[in-house]
N, C-alpha and C. Protein backbone atom coordinates (compact mmCIF):
# COMPACT_ATOMS: atom_id res chain seq x y z
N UNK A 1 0.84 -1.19 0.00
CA UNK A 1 0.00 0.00 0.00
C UNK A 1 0.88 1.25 0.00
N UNK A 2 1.11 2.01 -0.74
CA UNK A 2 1.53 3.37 -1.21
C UNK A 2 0.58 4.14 -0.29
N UNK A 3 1.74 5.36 0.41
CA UNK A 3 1.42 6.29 1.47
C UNK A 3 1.01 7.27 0.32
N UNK A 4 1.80 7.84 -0.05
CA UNK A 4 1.81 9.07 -1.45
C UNK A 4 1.55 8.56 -2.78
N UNK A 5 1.07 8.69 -3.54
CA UNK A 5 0.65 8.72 -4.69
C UNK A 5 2.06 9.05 -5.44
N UNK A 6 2.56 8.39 -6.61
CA UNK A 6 4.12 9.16 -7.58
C UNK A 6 3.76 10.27 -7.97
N UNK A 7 2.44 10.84 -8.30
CA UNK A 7 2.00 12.02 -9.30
C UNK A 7 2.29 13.25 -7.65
N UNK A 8 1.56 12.68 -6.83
CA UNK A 8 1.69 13.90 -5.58
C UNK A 8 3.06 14.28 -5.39
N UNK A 9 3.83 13.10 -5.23
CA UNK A 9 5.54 13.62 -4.88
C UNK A 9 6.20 13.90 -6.14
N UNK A 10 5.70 13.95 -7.28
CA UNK A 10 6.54 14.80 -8.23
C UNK A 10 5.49 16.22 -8.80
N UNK A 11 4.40 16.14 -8.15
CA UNK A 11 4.21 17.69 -8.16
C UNK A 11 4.35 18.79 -7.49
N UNK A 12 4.84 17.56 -6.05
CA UNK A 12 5.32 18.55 -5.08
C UNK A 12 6.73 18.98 -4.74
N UNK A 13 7.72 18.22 -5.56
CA UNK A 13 8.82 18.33 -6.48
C UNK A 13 8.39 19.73 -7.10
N UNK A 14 8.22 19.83 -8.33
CA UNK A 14 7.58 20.40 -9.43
C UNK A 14 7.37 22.20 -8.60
N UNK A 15 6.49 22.02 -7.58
CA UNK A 15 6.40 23.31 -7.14
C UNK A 15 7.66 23.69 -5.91
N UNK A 16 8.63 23.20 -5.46
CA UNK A 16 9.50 23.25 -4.88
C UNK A 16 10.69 23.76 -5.88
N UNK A 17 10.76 22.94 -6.78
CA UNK A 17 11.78 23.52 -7.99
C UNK A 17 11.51 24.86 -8.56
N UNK A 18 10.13 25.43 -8.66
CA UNK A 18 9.28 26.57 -9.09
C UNK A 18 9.84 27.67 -7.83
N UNK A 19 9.93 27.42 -6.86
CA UNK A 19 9.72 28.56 -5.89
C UNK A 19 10.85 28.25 -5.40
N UNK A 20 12.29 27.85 -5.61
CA UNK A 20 13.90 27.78 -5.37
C UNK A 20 14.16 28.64 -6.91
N UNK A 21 13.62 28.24 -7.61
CA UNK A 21 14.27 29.11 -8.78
C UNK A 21 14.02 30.16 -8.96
N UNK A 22 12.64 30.50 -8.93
CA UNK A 22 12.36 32.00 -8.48
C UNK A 22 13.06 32.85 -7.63
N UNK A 23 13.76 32.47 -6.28
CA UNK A 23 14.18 33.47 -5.81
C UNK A 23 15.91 32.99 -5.71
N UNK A 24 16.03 32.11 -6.82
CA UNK A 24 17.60 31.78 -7.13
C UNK A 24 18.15 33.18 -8.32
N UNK A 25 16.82 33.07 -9.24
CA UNK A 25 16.84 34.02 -10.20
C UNK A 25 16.91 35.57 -10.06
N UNK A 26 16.46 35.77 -9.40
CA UNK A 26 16.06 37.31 -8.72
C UNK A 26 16.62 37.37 -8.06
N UNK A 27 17.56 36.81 -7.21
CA UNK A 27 18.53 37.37 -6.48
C UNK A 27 20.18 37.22 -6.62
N UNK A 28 19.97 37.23 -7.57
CA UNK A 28 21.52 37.22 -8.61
C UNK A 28 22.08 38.72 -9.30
N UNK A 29 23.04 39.22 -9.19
CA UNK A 29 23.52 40.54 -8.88
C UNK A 29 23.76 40.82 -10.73
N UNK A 30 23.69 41.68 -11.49
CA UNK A 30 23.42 41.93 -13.11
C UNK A 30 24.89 41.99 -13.31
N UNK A 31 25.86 41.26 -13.02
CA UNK A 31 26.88 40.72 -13.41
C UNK A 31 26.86 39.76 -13.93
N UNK A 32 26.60 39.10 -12.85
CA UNK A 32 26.18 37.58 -13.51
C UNK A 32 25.02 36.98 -14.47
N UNK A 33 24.61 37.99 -14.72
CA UNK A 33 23.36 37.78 -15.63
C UNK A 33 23.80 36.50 -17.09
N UNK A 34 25.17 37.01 -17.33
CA UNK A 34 25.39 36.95 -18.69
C UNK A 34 26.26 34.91 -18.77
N UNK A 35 26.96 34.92 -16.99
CA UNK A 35 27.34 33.70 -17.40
C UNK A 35 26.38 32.47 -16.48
N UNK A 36 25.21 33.39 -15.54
CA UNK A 36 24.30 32.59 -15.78
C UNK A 36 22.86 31.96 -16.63
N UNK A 37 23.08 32.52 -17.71
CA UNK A 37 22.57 32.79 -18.77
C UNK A 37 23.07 31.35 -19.64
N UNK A 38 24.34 31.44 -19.42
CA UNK A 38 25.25 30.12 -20.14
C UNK A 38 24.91 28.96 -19.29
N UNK A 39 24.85 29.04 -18.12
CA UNK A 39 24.69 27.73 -17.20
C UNK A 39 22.78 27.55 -17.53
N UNK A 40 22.08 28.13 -17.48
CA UNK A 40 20.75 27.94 -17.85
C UNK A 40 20.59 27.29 -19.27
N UNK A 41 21.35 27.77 -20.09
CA UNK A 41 21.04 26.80 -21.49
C UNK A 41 21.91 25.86 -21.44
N UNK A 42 22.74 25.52 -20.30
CA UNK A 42 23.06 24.06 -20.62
C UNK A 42 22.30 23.12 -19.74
N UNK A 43 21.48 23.51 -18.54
CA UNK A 43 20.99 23.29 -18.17
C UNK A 43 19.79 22.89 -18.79
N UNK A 44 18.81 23.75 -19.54
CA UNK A 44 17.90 23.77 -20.24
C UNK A 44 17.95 22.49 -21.11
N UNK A 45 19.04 22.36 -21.63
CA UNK A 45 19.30 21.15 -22.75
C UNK A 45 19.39 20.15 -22.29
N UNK A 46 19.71 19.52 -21.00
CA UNK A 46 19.38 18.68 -20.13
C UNK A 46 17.96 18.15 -20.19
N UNK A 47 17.34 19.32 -19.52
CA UNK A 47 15.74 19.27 -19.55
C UNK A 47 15.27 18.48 -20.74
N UNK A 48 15.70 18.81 -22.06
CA UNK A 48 14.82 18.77 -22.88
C UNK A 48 15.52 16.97 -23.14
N UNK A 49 16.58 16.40 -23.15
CA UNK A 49 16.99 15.10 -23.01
C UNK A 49 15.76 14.57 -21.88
N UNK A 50 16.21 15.13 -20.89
CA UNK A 50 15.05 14.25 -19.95
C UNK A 50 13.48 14.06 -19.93
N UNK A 51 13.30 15.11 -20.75
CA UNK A 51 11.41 15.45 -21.03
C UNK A 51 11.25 14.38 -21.78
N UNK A 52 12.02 14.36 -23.08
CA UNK A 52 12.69 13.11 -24.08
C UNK A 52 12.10 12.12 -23.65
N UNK A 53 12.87 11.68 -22.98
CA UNK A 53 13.00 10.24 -22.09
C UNK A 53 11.61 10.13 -21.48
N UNK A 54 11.14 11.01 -20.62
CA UNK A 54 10.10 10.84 -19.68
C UNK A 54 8.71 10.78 -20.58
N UNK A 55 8.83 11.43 -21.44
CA UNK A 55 7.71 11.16 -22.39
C UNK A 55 7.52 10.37 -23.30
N UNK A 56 8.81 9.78 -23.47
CA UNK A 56 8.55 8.55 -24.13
C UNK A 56 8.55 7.25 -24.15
N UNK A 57 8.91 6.94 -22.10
CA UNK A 57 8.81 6.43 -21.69
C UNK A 57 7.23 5.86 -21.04
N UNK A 58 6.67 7.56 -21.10
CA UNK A 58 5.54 7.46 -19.74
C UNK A 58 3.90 6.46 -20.49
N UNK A 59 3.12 6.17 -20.09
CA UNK A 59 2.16 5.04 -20.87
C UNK A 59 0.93 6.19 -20.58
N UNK A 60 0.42 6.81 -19.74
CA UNK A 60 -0.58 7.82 -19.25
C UNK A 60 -0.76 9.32 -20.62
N UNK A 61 -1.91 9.61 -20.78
CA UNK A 61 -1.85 10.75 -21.30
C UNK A 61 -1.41 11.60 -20.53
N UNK A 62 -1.93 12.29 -19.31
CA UNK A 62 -1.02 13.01 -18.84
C UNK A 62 0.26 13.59 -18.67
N UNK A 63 0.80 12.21 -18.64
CA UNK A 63 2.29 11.86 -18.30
C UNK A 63 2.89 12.94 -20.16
N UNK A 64 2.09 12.28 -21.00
CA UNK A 64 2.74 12.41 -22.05
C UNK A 64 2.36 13.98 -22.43
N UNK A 65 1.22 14.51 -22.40
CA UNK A 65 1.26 15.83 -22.31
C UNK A 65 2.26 16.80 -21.32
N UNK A 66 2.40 16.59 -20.24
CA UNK A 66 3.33 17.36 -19.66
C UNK A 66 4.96 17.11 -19.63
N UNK A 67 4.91 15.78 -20.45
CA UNK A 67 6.50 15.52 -21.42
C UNK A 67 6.32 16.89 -22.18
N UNK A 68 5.10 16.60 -23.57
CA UNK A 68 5.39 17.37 -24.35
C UNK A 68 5.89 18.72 -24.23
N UNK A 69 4.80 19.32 -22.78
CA UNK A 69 4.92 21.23 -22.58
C UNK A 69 6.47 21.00 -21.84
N UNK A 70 6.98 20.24 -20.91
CA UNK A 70 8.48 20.01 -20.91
C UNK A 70 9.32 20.51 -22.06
N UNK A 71 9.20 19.79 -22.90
CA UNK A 71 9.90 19.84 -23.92
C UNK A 71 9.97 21.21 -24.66
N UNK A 72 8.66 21.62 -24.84
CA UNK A 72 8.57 22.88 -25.58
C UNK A 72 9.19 23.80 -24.91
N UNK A 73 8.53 24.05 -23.58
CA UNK A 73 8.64 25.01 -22.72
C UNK A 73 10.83 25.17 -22.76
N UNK A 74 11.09 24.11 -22.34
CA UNK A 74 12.77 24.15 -22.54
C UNK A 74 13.33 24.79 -23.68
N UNK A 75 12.97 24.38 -24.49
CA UNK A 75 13.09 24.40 -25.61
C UNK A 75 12.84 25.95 -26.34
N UNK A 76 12.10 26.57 -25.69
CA UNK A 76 11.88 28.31 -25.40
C UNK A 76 13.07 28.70 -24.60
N UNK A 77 13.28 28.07 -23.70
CA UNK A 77 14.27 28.84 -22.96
C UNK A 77 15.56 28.92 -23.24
N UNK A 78 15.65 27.96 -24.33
CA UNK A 78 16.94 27.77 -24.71
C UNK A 78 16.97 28.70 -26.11
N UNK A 79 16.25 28.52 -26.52
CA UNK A 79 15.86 29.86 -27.61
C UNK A 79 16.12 31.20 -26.91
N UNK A 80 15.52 31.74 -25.93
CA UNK A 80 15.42 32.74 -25.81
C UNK A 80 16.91 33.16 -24.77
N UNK A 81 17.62 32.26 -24.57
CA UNK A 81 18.58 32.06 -23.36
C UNK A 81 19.86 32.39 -24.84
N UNK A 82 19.79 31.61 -25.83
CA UNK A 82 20.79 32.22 -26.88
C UNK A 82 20.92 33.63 -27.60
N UNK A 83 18.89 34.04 -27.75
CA UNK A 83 19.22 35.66 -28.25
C UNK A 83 19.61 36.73 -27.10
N UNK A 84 19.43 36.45 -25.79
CA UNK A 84 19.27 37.15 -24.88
C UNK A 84 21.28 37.21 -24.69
N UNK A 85 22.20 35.85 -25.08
CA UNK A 85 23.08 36.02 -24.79
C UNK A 85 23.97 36.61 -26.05
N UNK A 86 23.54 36.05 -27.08
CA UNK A 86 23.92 37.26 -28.10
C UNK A 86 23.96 38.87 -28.12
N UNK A 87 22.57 39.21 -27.88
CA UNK A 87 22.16 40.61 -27.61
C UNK A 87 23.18 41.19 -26.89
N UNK A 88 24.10 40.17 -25.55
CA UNK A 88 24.38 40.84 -24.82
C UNK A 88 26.30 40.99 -25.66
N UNK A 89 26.54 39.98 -26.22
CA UNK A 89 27.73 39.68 -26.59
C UNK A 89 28.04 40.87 -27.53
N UNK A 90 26.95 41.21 -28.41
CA UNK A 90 26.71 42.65 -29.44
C UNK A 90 27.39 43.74 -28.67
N UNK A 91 26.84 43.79 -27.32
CA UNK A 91 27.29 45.22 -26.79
C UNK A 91 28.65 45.27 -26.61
N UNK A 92 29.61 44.09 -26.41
CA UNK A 92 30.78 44.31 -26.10
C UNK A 92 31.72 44.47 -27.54
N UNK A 93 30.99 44.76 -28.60
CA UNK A 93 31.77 44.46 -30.29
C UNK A 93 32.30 45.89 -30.30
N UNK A 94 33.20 46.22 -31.17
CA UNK A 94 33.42 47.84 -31.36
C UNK A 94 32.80 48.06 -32.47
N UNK A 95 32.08 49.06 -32.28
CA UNK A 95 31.48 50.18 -32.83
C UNK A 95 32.24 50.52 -34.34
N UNK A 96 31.78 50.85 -35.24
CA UNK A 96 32.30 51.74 -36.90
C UNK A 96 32.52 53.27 -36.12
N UNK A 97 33.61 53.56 -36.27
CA UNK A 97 33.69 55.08 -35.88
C UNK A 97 32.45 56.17 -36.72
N UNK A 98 31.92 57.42 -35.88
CA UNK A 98 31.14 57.74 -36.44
C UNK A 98 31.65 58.80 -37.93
N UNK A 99 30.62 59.04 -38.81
CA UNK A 99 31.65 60.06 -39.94
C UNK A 99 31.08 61.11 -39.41
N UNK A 100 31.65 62.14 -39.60
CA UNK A 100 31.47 63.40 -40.11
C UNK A 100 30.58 63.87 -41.02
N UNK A 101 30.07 64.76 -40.54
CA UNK A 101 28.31 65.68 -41.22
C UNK A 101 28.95 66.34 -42.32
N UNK A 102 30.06 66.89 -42.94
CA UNK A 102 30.81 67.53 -44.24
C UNK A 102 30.74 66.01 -45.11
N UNK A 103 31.16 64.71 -44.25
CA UNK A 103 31.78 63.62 -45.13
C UNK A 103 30.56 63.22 -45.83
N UNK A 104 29.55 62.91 -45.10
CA UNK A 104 27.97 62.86 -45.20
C UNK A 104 27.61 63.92 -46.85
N UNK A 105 27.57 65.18 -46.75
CA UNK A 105 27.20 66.30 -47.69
C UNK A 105 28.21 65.78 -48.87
N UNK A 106 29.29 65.47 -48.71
CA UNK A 106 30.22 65.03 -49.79
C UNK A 106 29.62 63.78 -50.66
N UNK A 107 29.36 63.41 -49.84
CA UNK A 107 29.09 61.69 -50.35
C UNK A 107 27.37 62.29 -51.48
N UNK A 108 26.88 62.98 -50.65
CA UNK A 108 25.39 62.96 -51.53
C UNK A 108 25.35 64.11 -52.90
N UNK A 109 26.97 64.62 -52.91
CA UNK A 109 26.88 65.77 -53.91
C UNK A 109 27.16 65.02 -54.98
């Protein structure tokens, strides 16, 4: 006879992981934004191996729907975890020096 149900202790997993990351995230100083940014998409890619697995393992619809939003959902973050680290990689590029407003009038005569 099972005390807990598997679905209860991995949703209560599920919201424990939800509310450690939340205030793992937000309380990280905008330095680190950029190389935890890198540890999240390798992280992320993990996820999406294991959603993998778990959904194509699992026999339940359920099971297999919340593989799928797993999967997607990662799968966003890892998307959005690469433009967000690009964007940031842009700012550190050098710049085209600017021209000159005469060089400008020259060019259109």
């Amino acid at each position: 006879m099972e005390v807990l149900n598997h679905t209860v202790i991995n949703l209560i997993i599920f919201v424990l992981a939800i509310y450690v990351g939340y205030h793992v995230v937000w309380n990280v100083t905008p330095a680190l934004h950029t190389p935890l940014m890198a540890v999240t998409n390798a992280i992320s890619a993990i996820v999406i191996v294991g959603a993998m697995l778990a959904t194509g393992l699992t026999l339940g619809t359920p099971g297999k729907f919340f593989g799928t939003l797993a999967v997607a959902l990662a799968a966003v973050n890892v998307f959005g975890g690469f433009l967000v680290t690009r964007r940031m990689l842009e700012m550190f590029r050098k710049k085209e020096p600017k021209k000159l407003i005469a060089d400008k009038s020259k060019e259109n005569a």
